[in-house]
C-alpha atoms as a PDB file:
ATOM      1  CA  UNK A   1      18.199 -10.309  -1.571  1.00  0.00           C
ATOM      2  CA  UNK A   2      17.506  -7.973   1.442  1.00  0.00           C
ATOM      3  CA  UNK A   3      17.775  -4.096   2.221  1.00  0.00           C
ATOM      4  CA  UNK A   4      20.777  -3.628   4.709  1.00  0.00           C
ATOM      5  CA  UNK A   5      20.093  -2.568   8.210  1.00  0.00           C
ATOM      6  CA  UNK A   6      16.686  -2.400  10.273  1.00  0.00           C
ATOM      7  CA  UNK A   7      13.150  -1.589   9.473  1.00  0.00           C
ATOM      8  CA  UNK A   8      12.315   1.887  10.128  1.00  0.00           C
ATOM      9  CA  UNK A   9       9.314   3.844  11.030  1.00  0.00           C
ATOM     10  CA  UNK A  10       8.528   7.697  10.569  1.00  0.00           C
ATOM     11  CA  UNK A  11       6.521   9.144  13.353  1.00  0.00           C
ATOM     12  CA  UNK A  12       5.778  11.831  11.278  1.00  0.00           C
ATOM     13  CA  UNK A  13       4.538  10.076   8.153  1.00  0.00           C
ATOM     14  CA  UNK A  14       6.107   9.455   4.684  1.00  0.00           C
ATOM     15  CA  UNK A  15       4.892  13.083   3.884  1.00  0.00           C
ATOM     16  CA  UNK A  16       7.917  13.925   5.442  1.00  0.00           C
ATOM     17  CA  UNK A  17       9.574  12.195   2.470  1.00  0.00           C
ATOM     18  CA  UNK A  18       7.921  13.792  -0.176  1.00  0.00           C
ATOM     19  CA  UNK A  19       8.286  17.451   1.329  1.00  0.00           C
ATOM     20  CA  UNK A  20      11.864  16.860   1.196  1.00  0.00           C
ATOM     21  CA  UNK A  21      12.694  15.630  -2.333  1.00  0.00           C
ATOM     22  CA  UNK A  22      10.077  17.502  -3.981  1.00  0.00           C
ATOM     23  CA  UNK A  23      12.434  20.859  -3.159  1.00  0.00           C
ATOM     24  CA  UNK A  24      11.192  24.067  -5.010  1.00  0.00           C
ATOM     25  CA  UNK A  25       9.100  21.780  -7.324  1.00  0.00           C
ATOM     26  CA  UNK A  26       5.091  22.222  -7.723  1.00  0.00           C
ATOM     27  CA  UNK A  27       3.128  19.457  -6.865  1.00  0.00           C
ATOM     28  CA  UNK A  28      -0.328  19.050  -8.055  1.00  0.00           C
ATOM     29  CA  UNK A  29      -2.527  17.805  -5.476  1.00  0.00           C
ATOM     30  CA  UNK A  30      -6.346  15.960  -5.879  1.00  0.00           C
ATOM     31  CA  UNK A  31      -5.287  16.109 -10.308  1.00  0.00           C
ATOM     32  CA  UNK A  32      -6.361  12.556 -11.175  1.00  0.00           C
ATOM     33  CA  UNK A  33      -4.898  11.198 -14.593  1.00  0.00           C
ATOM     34  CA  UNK A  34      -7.309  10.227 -17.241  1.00  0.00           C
ATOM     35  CA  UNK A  35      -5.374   9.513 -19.982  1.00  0.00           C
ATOM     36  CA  UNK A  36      -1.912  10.108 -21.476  1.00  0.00           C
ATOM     37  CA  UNK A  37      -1.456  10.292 -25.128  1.00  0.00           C
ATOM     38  CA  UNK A  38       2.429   9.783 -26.225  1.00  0.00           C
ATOM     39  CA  UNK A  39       2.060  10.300 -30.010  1.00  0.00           C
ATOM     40  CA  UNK A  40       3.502  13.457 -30.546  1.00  0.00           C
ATOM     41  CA  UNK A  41       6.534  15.262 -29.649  1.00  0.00           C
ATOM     42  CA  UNK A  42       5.203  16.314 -26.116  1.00  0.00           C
ATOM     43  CA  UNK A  43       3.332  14.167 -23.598  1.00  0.00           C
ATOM     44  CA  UNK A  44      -0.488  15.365 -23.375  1.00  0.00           C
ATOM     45  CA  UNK A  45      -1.343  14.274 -19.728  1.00  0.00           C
ATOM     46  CA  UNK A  46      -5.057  14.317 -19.203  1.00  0.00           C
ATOM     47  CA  UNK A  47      -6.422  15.326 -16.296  1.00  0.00           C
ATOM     48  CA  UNK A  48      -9.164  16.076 -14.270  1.00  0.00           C
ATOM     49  CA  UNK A  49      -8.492  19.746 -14.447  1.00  0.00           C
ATOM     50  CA  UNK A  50      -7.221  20.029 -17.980  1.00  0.00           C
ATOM     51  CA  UNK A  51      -4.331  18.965 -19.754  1.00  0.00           C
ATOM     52  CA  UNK A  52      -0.204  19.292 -18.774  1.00  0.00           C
ATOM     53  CA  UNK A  53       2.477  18.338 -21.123  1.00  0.00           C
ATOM     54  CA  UNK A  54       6.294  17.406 -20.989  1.00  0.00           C
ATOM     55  CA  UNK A  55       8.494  15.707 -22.862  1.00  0.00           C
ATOM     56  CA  UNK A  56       9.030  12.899 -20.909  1.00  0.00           C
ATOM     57  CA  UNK A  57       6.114  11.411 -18.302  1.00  0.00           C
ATOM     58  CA  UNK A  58       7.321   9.017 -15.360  1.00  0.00           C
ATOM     59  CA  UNK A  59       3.650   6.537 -14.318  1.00  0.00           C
ATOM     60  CA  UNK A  60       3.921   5.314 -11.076  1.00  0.00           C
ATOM     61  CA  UNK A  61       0.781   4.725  -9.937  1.00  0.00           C
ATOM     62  CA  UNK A  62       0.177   1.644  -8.245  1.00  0.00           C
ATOM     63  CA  UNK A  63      -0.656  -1.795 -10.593  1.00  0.00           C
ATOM     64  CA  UNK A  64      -3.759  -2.236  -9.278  1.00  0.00           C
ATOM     65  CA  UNK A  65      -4.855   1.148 -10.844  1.00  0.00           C
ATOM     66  CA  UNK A  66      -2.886   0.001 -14.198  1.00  0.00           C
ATOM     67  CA  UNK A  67      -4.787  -3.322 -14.505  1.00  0.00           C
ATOM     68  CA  UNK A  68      -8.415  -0.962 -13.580  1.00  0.00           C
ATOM     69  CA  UNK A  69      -7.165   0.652 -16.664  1.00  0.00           C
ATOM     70  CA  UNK A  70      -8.526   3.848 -14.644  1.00  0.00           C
ATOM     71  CA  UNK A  71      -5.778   5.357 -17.148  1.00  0.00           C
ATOM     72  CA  UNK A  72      -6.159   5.537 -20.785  1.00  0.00           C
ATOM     73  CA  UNK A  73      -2.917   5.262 -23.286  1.00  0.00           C
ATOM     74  CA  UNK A  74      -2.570   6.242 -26.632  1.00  0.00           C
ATOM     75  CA  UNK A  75      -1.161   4.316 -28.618  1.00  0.00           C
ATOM     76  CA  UNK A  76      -2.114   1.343 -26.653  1.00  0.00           C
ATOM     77  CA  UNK A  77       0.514  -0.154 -24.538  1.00  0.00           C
ATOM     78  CA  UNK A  78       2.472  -3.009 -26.149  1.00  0.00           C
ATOM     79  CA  UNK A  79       1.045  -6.350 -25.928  1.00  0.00           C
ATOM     80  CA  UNK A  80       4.317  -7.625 -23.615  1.00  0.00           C
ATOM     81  CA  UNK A  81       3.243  -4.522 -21.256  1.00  0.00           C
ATOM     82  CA  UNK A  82      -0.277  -5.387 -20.954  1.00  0.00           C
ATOM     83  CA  UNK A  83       0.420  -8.967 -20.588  1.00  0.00           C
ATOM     84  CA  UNK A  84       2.791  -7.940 -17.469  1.00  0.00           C
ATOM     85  CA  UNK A  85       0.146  -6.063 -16.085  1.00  0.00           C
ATOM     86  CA  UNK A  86      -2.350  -9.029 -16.427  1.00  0.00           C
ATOM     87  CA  UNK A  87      -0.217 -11.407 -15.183  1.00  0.00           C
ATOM     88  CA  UNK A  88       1.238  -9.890 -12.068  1.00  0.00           C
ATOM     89  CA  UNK A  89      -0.954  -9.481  -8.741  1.00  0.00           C
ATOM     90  CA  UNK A  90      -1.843  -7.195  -6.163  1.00  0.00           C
ATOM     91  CA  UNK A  91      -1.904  -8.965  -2.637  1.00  0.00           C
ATOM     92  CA  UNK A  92      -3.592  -7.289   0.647  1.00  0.00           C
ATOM     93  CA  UNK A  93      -1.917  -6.290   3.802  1.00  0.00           C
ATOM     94  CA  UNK A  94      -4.124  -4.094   5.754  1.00  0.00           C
ATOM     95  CA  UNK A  95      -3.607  -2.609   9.389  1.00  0.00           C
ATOM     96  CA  UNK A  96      -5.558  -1.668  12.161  1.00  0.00           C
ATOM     97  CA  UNK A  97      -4.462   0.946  15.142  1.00  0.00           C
ATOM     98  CA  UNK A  98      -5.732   1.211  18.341  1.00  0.00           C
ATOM     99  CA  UNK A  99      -5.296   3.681  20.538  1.00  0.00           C
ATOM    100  CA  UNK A 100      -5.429   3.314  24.068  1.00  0.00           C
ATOM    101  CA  UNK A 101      -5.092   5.163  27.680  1.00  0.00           C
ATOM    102  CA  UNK A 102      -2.375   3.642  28.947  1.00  0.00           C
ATOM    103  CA  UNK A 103       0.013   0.618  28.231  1.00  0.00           C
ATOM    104  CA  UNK A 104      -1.563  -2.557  29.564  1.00  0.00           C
ATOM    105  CA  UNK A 105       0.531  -5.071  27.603  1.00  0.00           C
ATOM    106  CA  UNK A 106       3.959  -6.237  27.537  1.00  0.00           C
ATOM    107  CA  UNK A 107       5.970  -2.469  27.261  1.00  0.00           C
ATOM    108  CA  UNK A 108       9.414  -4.741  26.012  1.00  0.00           C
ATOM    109  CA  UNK A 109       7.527  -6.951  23.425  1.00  0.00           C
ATOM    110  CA  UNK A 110       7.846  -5.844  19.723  1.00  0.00           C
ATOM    111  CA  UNK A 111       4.864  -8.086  18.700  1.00  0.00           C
ATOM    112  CA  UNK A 112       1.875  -9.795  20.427  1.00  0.00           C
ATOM    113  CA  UNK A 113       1.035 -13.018  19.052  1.00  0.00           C
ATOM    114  CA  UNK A 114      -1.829 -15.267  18.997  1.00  0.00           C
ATOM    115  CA  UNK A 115      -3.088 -17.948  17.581  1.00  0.00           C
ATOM    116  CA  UNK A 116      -5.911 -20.380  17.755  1.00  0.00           C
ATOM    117  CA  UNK A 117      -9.500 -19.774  16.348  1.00  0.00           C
ATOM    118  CA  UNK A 118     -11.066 -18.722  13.086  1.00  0.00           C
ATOM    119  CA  UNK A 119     -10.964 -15.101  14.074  1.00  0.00           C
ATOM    120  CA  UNK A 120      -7.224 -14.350  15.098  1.00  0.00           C
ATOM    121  CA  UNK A 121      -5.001 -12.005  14.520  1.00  0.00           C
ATOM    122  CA  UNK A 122      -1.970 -13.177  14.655  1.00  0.00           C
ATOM    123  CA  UNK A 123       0.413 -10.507  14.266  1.00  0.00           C
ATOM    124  CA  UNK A 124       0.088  -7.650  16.861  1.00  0.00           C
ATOM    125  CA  UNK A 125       2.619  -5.008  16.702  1.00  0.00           C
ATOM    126  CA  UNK A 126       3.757  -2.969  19.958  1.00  0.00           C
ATOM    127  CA  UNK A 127       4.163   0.884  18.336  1.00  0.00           C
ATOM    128  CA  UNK A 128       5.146   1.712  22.110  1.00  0.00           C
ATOM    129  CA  UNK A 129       8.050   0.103  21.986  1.00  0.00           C
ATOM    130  CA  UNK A 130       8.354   2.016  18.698  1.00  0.00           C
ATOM    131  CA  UNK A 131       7.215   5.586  18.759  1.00  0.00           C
ATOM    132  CA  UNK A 132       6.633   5.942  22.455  1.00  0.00           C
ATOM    133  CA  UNK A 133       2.560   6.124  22.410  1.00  0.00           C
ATOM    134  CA  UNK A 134       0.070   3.687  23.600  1.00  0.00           C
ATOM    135  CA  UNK A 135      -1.040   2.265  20.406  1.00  0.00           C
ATOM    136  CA  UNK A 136      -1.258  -1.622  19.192  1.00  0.00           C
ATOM    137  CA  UNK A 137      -1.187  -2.238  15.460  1.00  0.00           C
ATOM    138  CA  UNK A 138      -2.547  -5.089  14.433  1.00  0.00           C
ATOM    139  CA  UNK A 139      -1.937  -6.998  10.667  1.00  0.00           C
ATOM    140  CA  UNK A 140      -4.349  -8.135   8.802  1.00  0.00           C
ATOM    141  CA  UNK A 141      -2.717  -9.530   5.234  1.00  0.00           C
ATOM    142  CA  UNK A 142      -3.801 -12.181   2.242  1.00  0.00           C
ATOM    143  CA  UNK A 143      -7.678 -13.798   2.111  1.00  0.00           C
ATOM    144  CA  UNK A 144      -8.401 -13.138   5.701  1.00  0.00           C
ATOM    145  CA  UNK A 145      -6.962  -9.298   4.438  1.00  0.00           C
ATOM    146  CA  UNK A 146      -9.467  -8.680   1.819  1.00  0.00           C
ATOM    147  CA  UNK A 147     -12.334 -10.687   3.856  1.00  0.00           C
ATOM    148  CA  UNK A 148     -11.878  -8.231   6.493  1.00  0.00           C
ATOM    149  CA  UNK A 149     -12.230  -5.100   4.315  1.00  0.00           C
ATOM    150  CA  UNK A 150     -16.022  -6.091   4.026  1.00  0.00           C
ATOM    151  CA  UNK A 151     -16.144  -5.661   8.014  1.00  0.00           C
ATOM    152  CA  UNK A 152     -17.148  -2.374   9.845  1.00  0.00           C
ATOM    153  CA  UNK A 153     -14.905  -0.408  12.446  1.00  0.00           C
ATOM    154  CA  UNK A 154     -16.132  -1.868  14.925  1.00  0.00           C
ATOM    155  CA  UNK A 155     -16.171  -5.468  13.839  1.00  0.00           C
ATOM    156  CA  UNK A 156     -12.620  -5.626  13.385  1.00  0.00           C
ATOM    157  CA  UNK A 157     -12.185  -3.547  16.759  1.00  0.00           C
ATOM    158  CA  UNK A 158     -13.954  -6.077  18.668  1.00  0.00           C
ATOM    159  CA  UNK A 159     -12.657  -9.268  17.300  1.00  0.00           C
ATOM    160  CA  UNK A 160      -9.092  -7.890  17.869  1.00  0.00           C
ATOM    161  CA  UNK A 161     -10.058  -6.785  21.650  1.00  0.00           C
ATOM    162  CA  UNK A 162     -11.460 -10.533  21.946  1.00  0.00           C
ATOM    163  CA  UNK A 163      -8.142 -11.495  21.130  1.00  0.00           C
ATOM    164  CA  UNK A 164      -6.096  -9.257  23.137  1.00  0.00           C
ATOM    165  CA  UNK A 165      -8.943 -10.053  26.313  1.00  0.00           C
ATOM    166  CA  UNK A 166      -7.875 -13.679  25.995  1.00  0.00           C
ATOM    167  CA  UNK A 167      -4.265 -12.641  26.295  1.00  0.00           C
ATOM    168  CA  UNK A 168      -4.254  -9.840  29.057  1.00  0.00           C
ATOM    169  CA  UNK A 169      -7.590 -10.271  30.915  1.00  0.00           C
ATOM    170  CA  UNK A 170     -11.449  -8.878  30.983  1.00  0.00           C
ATOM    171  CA  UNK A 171     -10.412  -6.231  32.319  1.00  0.00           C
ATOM    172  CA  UNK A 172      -7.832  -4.572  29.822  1.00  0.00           C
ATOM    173  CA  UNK A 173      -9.894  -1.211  28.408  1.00  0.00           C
ATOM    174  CA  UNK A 174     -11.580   0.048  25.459  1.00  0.00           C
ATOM    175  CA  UNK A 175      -9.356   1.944  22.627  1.00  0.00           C
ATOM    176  CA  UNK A 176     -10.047   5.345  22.810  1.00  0.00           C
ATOM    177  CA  UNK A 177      -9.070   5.638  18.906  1.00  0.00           C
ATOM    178  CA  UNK A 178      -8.515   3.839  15.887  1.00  0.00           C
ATOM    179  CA  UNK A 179      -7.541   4.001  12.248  1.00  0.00           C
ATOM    180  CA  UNK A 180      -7.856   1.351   9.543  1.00  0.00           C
ATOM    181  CA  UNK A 181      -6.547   1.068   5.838  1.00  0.00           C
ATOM    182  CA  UNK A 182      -8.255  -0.591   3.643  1.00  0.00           C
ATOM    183  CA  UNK A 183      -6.063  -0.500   0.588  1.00  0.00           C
ATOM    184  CA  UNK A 184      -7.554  -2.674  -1.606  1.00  0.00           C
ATOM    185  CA  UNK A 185     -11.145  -0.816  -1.803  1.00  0.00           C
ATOM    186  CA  UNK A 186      -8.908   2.714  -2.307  1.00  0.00           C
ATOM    187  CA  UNK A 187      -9.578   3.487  -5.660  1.00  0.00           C
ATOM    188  CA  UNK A 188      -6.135   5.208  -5.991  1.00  0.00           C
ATOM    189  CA  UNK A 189      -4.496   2.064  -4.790  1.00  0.00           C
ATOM    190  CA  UNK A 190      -7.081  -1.361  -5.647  1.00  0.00           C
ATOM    191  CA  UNK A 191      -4.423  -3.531  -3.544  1.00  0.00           C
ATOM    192  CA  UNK A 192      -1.419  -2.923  -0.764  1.00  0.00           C
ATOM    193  CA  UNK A 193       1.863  -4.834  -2.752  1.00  0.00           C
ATOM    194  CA  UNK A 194       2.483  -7.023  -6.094  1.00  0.00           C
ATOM    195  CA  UNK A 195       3.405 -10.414  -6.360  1.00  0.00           C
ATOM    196  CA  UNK A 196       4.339 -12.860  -9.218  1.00  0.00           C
ATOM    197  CA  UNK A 197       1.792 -15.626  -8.899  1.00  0.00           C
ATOM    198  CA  UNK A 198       2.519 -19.561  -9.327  1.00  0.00           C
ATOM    199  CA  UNK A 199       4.020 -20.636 -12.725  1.00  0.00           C
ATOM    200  CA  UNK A 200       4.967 -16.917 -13.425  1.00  0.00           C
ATOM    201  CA  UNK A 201       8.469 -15.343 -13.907  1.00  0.00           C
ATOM    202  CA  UNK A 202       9.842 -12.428 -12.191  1.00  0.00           C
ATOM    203  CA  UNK A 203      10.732 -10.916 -15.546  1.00  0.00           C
ATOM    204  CA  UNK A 204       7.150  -9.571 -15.757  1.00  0.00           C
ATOM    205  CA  UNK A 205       8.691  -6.693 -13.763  1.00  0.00           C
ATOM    206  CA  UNK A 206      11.145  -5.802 -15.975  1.00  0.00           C
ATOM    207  CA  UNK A 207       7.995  -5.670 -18.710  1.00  0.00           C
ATOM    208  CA  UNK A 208       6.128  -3.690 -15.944  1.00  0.00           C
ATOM    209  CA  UNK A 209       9.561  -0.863 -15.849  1.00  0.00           C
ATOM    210  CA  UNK A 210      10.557  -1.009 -19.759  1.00  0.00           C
ATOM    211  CA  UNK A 211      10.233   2.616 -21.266  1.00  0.00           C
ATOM    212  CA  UNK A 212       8.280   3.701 -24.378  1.00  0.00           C
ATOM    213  CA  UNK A 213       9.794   5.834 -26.682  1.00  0.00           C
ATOM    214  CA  UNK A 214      12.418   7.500 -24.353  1.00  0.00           C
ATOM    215  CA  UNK A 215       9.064   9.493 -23.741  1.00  0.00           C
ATOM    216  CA  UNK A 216       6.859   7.321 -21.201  1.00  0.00           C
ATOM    217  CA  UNK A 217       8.486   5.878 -18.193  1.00  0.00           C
ATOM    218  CA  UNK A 218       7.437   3.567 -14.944  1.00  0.00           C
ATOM    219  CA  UNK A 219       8.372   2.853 -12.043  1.00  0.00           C
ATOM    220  CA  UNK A 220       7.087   1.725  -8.627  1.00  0.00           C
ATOM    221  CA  UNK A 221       7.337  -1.395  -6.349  1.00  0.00           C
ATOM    222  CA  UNK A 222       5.630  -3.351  -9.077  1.00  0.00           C
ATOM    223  CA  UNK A 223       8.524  -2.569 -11.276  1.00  0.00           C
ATOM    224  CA  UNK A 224      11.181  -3.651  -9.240  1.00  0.00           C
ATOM    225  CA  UNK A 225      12.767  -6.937  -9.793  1.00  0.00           C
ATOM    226  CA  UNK A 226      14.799  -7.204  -6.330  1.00  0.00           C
ATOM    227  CA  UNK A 227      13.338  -5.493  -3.915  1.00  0.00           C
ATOM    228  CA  UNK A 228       9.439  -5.297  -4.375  1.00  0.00           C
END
């Protein structure tokens, strides 16, 4: 199953998302979650500054975060639950920007690709062609993903440039900027996406979204059994 229509991008960031569901609602910024305790008639949320309660709590933290267990539960989550968590995986997909001067690749091209040697990269995405500014993004997903996290700035800058110099010439310039996630080292993330490993079912996410007591709810990628 697939999402009708294109990808899309947001030039302005996902922020923009947020700022317009959240409405007149408060939103607690830097309040990490310590615990939540669902044994009485109100949700205690813990907190790093203090307690809130409600009568109904939706978790959707990432599942790398769940399976940390940076979040406490009381009661304990059911054993089908915690098994679910176990079971499923967090995978890598990291990316690294870099800003240039001016355009000295293909201006048409969606992606740059290359291939051949240990160090490639062989995704390379044109954001000209996308939001107009002279910036190459390039992928950097599964072992060679989380093996790259371990690298410095300017590691990864210079073994994509060594690509890209193969490609376009000595000559092509030196980024002026860059930016680089590194999901799987975020401590509010511990991974980029879920997957169901070999010899595992997709109906661990349905485990991963079941409510508890009409008072505890998830959601999230990890939850979704269709479009993850």
């Amino acid at each position: 199953l697939y999402f009708a229509g294109h990808d899309r991008i947001f030039p302005e960031g996902y922020s923009q998302v947020v700022e317009k569901l959240r409405g007149d609602t408060r939103v607690l910024l830097q309040h990490e979650v310590r615990q939540i305790d669902y044994t009485g008639e109100l949700v205690d949320v813990l907190t790093n500054h203090g307690s809130y309660f409600a009568y109904h709590v939706l978790v959707t933290v990432p599942l790398g975060v769940l399976q940390a267990g940076s979040i406490g539960f009381n009661p304990r989550l059911p054993r089908g639950k915690r098994e679910a968590i176990r079971k499923t995986r967090m995978g890598v997909f990291n990316k690294v920007y870099l800003k240039f001067d001016r355009v000295f690749w293909d201006k048409d091209s969606e992606l740059i690709g290359f291939i051949g040697g240990d160090d490639e990269w062989p995704e390379i995405v044109n954001y000209h062609k996308l939001a107009g500014q002279p910036v190459l993004m390039a992928i950097s997903a599964g072992a060679t993903g989380a093996k790259n996290e371990n690298r410095s700035d300017s590691e990864l800058i210079a073994s994509i440039m060594t690509c890209l110099r193969r490609v376009y010439g000595e000559s092509i310039p030196e980024p002026s900027g860059h930016q680089v996630t590194r999901w799987n080292s975020d401590p509010h993330s511990l991974g980029s996406y879920t997957y169901v490993p070999v010899g595992s079912k997709q109906g661990l996410r349905r485990q991963l979204g079941m409510q508890l007591d009409n008072k505890l709810f998830f959601a999230g990628e990890a939850t979704s059994q269709f479009f993850p």
